[in-house]
Every structure is written in structure tokens, then in C-alpha cells.
PDB file of N, CA and C in Angstrom:
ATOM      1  N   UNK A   1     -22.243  27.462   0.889  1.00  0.00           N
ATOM      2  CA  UNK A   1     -23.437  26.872   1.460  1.00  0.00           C
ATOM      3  C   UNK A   1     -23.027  26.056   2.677  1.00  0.00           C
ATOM      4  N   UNK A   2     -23.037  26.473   3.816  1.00  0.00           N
ATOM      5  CA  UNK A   2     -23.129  26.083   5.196  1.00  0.00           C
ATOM      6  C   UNK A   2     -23.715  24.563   5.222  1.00  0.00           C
ATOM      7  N   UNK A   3     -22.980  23.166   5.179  1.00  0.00           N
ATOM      8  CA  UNK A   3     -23.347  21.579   5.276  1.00  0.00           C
ATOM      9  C   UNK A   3     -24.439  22.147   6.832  1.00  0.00           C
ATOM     10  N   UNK A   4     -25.319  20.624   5.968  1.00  0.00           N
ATOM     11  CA  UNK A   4     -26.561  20.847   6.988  1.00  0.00           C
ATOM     12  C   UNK A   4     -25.456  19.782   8.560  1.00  0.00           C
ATOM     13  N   UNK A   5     -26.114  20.731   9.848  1.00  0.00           N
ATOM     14  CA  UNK A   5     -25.412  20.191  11.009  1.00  0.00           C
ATOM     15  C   UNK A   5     -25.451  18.548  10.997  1.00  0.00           C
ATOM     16  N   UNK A   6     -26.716  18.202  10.558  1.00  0.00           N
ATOM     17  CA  UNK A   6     -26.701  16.927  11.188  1.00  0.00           C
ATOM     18  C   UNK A   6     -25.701  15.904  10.219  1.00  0.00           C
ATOM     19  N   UNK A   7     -25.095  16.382   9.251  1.00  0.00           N
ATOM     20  CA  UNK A   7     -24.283  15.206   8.680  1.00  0.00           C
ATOM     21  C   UNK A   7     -23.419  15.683   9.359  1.00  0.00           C
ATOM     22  N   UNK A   8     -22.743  16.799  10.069  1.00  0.00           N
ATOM     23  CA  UNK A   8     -21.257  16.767  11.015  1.00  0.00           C
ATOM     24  C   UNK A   8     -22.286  15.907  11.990  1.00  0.00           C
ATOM     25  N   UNK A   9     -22.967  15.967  13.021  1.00  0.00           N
ATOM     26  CA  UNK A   9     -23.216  14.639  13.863  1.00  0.00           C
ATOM     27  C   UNK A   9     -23.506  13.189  13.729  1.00  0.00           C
ATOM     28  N   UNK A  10     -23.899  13.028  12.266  1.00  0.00           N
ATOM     29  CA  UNK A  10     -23.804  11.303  11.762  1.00  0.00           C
ATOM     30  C   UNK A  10     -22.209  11.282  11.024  1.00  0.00           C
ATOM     31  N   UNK A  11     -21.245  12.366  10.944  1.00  0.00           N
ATOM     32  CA  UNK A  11     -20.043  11.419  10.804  1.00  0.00           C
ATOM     33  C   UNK A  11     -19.234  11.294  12.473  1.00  0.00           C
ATOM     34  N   UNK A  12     -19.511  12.130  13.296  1.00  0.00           N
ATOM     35  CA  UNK A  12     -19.172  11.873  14.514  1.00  0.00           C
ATOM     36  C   UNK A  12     -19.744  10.590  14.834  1.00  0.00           C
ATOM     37  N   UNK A  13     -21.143  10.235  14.661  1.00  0.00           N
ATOM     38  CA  UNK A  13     -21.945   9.029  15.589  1.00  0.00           C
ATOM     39  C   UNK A  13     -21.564   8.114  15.036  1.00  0.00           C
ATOM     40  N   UNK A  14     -21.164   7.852  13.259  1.00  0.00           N
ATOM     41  CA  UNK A  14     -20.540   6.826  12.835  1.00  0.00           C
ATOM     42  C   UNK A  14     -18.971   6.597  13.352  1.00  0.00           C
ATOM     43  N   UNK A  15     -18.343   7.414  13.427  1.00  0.00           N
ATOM     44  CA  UNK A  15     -16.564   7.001  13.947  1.00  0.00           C
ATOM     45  C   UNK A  15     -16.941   6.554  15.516  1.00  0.00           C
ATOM     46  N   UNK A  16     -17.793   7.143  16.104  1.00  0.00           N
ATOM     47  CA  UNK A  16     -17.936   6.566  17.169  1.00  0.00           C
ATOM     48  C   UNK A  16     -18.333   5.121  17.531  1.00  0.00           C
ATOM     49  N   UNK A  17     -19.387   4.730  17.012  1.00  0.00           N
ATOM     50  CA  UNK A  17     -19.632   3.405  16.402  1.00  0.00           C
ATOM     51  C   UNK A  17     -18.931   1.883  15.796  1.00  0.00           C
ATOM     52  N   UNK A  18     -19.342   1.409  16.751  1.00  0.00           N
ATOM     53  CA  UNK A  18     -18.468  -0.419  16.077  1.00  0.00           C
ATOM     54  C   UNK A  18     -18.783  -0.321  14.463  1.00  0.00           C
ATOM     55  N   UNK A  19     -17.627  -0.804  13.639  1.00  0.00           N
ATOM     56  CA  UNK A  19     -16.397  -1.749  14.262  1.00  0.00           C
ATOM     57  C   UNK A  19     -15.571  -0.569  14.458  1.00  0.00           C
ATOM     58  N   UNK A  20     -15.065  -0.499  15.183  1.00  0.00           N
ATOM     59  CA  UNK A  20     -13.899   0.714  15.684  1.00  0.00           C
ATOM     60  C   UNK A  20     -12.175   0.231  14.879  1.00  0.00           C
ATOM     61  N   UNK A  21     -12.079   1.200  14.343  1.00  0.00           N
ATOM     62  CA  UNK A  21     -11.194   1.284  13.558  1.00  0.00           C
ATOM     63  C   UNK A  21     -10.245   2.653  14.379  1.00  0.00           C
ATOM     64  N   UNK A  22      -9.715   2.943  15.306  1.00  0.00           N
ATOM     65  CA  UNK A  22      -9.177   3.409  15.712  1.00  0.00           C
ATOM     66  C   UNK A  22      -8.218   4.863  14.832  1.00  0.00           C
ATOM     67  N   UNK A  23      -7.877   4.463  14.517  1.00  0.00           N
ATOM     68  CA  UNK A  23      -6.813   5.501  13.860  1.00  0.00           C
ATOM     69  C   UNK A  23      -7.802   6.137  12.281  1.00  0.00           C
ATOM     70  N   UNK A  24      -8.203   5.356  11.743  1.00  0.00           N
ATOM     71  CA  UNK A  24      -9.173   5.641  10.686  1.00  0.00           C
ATOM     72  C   UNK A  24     -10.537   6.793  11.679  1.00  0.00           C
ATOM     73  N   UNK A  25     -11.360   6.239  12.809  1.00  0.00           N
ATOM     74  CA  UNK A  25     -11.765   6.822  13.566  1.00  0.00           C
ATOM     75  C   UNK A  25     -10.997   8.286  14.124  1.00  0.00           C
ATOM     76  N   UNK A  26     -10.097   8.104  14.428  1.00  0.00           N
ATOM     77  CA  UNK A  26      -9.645   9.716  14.680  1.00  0.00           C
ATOM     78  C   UNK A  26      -8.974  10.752  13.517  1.00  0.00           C
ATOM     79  N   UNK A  27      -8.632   9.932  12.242  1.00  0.00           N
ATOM     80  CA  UNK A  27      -8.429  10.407  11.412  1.00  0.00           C
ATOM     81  C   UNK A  27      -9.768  11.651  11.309  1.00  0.00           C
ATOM     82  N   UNK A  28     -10.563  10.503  10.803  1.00  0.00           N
ATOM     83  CA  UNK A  28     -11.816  11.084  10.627  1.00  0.00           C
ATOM     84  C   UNK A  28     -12.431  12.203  11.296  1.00  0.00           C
ATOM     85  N   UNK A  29     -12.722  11.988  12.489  1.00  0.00           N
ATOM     86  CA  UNK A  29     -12.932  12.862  13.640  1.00  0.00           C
ATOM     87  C   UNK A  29     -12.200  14.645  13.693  1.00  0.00           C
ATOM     88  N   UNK A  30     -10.682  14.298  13.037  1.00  0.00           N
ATOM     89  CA  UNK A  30      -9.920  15.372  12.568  1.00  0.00           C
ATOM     90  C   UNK A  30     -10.222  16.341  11.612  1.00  0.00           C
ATOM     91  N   UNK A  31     -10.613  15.914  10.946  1.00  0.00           N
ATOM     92  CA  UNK A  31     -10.608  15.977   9.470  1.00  0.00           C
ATOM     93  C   UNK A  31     -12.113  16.931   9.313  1.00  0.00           C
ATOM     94  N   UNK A  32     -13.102  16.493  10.014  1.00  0.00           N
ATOM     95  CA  UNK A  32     -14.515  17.075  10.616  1.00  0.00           C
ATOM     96  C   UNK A  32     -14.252  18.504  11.515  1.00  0.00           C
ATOM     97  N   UNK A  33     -13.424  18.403  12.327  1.00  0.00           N
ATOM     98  CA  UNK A  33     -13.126  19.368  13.166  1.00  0.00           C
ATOM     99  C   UNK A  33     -12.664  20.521  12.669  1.00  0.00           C
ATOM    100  N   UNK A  34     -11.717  20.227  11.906  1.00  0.00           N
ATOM    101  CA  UNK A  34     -10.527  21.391  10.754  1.00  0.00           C
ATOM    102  C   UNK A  34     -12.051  21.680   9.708  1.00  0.00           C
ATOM    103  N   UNK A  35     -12.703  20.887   9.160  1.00  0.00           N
ATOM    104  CA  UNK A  35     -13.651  21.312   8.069  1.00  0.00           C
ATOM    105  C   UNK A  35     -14.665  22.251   8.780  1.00  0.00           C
ATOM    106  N   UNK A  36     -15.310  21.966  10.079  1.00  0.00           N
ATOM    107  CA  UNK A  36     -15.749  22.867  10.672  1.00  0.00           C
ATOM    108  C   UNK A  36     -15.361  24.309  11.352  1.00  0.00           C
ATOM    109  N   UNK A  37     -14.066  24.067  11.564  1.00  0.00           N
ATOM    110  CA  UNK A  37     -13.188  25.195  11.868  1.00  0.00           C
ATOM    111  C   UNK A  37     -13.677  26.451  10.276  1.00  0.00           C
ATOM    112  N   UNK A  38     -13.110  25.793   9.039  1.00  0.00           N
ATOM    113  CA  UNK A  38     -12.340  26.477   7.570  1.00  0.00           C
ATOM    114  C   UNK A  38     -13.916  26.836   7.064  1.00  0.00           C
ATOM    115  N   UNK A  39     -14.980  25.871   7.331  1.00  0.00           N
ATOM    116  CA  UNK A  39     -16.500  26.343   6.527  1.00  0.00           C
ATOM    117  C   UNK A  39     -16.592  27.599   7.000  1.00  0.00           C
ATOM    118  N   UNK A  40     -17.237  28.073   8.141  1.00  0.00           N
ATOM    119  CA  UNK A  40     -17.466  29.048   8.240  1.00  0.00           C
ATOM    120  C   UNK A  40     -16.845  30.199   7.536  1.00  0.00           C
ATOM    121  N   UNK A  41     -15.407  30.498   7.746  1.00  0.00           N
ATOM    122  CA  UNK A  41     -14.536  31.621   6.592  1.00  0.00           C
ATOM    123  C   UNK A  41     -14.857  31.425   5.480  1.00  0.00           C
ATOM    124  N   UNK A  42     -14.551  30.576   4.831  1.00  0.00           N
ATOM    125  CA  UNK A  42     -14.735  30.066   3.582  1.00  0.00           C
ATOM    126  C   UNK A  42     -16.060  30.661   3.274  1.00  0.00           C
ATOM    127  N   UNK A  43     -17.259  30.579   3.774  1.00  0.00           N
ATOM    128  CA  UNK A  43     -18.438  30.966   3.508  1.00  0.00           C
ATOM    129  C   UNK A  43     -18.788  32.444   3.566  1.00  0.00           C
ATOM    130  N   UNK A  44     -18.369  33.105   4.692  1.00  0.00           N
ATOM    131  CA  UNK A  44     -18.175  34.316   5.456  1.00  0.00           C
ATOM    132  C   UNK A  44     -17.198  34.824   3.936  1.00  0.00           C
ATOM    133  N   UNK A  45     -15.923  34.283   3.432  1.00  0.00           N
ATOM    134  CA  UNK A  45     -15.789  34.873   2.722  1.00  0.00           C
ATOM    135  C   UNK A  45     -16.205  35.436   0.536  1.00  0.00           C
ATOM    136  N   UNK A  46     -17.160  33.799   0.823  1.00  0.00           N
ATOM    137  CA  UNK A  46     -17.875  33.792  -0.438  1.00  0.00           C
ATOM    138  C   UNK A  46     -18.848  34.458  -0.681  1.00  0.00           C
ATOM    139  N   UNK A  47     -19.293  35.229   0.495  1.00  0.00           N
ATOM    140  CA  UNK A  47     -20.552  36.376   0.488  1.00  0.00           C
ATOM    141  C   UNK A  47     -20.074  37.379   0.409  1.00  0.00           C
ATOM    142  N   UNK A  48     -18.987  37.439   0.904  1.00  0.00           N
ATOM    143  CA  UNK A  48     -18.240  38.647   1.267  1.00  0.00           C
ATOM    144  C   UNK A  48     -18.085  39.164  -0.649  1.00  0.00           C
ATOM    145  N   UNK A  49     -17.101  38.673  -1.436  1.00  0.00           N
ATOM    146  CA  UNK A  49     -17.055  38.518  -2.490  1.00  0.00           C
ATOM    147  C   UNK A  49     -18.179  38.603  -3.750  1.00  0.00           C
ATOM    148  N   UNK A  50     -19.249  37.320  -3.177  1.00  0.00           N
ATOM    149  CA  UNK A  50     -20.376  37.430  -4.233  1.00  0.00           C
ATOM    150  C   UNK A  50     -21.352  38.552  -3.631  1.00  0.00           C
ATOM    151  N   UNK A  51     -21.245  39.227  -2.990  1.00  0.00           N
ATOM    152  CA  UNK A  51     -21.734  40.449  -2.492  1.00  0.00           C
ATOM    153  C   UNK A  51     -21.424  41.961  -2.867  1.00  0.00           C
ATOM    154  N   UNK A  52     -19.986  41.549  -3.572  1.00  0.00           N
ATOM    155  CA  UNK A  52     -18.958  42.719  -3.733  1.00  0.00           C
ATOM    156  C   UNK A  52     -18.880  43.713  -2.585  1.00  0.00           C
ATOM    157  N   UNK A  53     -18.922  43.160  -1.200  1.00  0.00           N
ATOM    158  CA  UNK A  53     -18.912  43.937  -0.214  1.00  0.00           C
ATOM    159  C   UNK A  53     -17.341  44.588  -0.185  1.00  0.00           C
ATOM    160  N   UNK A  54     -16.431  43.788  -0.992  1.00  0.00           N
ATOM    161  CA  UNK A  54     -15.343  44.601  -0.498  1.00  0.00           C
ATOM    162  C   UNK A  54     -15.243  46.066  -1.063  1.00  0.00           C
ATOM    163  N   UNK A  55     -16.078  45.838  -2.270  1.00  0.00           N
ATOM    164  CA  UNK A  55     -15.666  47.474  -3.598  1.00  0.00           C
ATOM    165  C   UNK A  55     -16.021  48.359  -1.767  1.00  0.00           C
ATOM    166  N   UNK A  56     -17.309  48.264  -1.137  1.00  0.00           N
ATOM    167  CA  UNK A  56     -17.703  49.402   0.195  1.00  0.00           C
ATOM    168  C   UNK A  56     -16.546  49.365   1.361  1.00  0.00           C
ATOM    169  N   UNK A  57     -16.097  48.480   1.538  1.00  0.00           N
ATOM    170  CA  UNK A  57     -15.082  48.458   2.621  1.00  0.00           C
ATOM    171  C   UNK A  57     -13.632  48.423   2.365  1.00  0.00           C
ATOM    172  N   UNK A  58     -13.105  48.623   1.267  1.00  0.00           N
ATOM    173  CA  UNK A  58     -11.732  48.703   0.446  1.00  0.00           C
ATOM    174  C   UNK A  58     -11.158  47.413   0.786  1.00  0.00           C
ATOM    175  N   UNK A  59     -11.656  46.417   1.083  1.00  0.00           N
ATOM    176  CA  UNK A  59     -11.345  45.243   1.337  1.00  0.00           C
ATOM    177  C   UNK A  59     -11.080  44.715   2.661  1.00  0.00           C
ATOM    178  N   UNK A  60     -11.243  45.522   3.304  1.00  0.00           N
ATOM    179  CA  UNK A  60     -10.573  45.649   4.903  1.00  0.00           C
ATOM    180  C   UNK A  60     -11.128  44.305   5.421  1.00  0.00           C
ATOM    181  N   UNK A  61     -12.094  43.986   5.288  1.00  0.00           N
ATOM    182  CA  UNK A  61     -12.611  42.573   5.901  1.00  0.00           C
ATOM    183  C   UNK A  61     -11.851  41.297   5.197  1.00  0.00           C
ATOM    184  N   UNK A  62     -11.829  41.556   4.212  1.00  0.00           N
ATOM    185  CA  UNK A  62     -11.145  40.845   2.896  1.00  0.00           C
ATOM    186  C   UNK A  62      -9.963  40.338   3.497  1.00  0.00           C
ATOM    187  N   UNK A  63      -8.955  41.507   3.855  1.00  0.00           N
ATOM    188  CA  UNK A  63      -7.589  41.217   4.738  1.00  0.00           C
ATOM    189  C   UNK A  63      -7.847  40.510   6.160  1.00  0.00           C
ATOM    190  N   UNK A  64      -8.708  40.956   6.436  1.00  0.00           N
ATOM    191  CA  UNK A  64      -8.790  40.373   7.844  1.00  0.00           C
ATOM    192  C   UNK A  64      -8.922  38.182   7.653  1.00  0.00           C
ATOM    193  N   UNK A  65     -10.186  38.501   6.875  1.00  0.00           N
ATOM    194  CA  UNK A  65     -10.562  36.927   6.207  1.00  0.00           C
ATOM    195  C   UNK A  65      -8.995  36.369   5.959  1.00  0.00           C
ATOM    196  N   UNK A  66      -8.583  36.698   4.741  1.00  0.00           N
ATOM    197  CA  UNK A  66      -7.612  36.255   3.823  1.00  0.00           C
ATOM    198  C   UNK A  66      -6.254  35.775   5.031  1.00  0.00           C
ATOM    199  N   UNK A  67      -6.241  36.381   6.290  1.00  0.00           N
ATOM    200  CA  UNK A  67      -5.658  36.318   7.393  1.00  0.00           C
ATOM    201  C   UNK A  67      -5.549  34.778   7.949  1.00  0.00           C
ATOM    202  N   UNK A  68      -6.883  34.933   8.241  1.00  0.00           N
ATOM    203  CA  UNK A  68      -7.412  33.867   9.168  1.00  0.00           C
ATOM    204  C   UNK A  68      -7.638  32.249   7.965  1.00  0.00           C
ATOM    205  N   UNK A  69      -7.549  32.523   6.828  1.00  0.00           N
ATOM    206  CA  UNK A  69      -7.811  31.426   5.807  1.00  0.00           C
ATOM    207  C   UNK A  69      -6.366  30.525   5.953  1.00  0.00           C
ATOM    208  N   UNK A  70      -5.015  30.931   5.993  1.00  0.00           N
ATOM    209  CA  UNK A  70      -3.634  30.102   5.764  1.00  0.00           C
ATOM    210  C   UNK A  70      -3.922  29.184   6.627  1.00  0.00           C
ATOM    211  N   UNK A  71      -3.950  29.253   8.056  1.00  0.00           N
ATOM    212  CA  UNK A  71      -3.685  28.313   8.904  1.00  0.00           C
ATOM    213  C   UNK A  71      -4.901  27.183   9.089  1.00  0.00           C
ATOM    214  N   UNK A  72      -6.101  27.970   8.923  1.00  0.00           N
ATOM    215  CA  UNK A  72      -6.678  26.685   8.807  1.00  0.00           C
ATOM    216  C   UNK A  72      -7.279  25.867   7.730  1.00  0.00           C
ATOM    217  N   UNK A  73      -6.832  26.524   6.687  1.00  0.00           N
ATOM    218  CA  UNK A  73      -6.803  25.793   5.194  1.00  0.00           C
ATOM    219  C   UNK A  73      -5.433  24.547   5.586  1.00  0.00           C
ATOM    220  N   UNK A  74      -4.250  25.056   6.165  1.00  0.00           N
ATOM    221  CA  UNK A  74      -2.960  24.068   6.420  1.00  0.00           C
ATOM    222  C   UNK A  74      -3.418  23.098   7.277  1.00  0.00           C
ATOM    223  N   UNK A  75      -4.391  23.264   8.135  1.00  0.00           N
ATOM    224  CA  UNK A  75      -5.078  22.637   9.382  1.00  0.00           C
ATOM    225  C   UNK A  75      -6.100  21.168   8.424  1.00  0.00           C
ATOM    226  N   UNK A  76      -7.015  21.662   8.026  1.00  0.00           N
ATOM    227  CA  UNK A  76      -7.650  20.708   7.362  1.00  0.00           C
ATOM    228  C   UNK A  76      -6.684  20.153   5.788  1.00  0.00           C
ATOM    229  N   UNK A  77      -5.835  20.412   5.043  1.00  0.00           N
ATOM    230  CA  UNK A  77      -4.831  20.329   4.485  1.00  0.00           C
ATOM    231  C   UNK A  77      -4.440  18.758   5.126  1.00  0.00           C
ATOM    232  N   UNK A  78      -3.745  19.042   6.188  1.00  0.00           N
ATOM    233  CA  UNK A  78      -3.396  17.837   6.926  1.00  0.00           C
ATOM    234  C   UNK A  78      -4.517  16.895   6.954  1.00  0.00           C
ATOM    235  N   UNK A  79      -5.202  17.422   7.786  1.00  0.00           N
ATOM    236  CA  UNK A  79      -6.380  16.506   8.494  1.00  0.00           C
ATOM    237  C   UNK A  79      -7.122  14.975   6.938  1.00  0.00           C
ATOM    238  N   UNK A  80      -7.061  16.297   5.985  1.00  0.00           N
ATOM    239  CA  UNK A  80      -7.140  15.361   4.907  1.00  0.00           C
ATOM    240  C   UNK A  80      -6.504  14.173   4.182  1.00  0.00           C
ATOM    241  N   UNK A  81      -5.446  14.877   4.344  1.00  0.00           N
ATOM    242  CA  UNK A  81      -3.959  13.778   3.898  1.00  0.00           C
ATOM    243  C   UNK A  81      -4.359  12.645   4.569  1.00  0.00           C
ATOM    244  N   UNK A  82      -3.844  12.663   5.896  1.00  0.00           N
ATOM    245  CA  UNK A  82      -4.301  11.685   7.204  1.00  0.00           C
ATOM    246  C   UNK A  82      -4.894  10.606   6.843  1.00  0.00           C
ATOM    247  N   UNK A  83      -6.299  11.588   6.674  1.00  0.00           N
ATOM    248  CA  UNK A  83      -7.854  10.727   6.719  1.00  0.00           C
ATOM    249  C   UNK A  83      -7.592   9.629   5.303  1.00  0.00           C
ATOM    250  N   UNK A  84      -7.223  10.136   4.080  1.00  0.00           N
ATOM    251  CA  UNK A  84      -7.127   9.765   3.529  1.00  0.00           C
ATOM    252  C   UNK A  84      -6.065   8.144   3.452  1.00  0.00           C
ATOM    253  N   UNK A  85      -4.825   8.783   3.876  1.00  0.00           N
ATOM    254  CA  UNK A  85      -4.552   7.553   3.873  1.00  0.00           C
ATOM    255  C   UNK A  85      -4.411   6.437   4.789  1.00  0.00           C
ATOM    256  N   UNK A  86      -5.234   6.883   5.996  1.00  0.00           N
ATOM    257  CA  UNK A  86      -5.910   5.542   7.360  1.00  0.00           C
ATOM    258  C   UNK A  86      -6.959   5.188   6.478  1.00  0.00           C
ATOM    259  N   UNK A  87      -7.523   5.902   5.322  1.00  0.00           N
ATOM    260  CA  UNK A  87      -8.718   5.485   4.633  1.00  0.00           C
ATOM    261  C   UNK A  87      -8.336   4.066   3.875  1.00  0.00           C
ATOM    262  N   UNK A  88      -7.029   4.307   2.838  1.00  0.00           N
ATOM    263  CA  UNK A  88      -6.390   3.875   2.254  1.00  0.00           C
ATOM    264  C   UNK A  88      -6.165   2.669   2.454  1.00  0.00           C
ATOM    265  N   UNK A  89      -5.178   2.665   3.771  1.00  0.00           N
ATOM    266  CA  UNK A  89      -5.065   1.214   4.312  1.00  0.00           C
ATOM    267  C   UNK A  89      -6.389   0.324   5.125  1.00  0.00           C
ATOM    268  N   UNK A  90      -7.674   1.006   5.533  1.00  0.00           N
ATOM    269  CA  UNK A  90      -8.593   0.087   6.150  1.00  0.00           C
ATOM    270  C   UNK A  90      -9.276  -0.663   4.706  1.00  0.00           C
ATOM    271  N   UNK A  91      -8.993   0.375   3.256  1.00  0.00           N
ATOM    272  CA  UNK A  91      -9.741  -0.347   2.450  1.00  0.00           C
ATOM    273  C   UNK A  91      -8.813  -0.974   2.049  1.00  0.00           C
ATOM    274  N   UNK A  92      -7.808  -0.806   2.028  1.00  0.00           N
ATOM    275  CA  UNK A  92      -6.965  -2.543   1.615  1.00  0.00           C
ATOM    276  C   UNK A  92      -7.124  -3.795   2.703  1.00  0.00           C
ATOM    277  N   UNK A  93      -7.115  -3.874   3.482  1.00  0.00           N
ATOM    278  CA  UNK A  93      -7.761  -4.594   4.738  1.00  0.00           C
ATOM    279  C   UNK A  93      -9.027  -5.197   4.431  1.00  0.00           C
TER     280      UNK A  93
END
């Protein structure tokens, strides 16, 4: 299920927004970017699947997907770590 757009633009308008927390702010910002990158496949490939489109195409899209999933699963992977722990330290602060 495709996140409705406007919460990717209220977590942009919030990091943008005082009090600026800098590094927590771009954490964040990261972390949005990589998730927007990985939704789409991710989705593209959950239809693909709950569709059983591959039994018609011998999977060929399947490979192609399953392709494009490593790097930016590793992409937001990071982005998370990150976020998490600039999260970490602003809430000990």
C-alpha cells in the first residue's frame, strides 16, 4: 500500500522546521528518500506476487525486481540505522 504523499511532505516540512536539530534533521531527510526510493519495488513487487503474475511470465519480472531490491533495501538499511541513532541521542538530550 503506497503511504499517502502528503505524510512524505509533513516529514520533510517538519525536519525543515525549528528547532533544527541538524544531524537528526538530515538523518531523517535520508531515511525518507531511501524509503521512497524501496516503496515503490516493494509494492510493484507485492502485486506482482499477490497477483501470481509470475506463474504467466516465468518470473522474468520477478528477476528483474529481485535485482533492483539489494541495493536499495542496503540504502534505506543504513538510512535507518542513522536515523535511529541521531534519534537516540536527541532523545537523551
Amino acid at each position: 500500500v503506497p503511504v499517502v504523499p502528503h505524510l512524505i511532505v509533513d516529514v520533510r516540512t517538519a525536519a525543515a522546521a525549528p528547532p533544527s536539530s541538524p544531524p537528526l534533521d538530515q538523518a531523517v531527510l535520508r531515511l525518507v528518500d531511501a524509503f521512497v526510493a524501496v516503496e515503490p519495488v516493494l509494492n510493484e513487487a507485492n502485486t506482482y506476487y499477490e497477483t501470481e503474475a509470475y506463474r504467466r511470465d516465468g518470473m522474468a519480472l520477478g528477476q528483474k525486481l529481485h535485482a533492483r531490491m539489494p541495493p536499495l533495501m542496503d540504502t534505506f538499511t543504513v538510512a535507518h540505522e542513522t536515523m535511529a541513532t541521531e534519534l537516540r541521542r536527541y532523545v537523551r538530550e
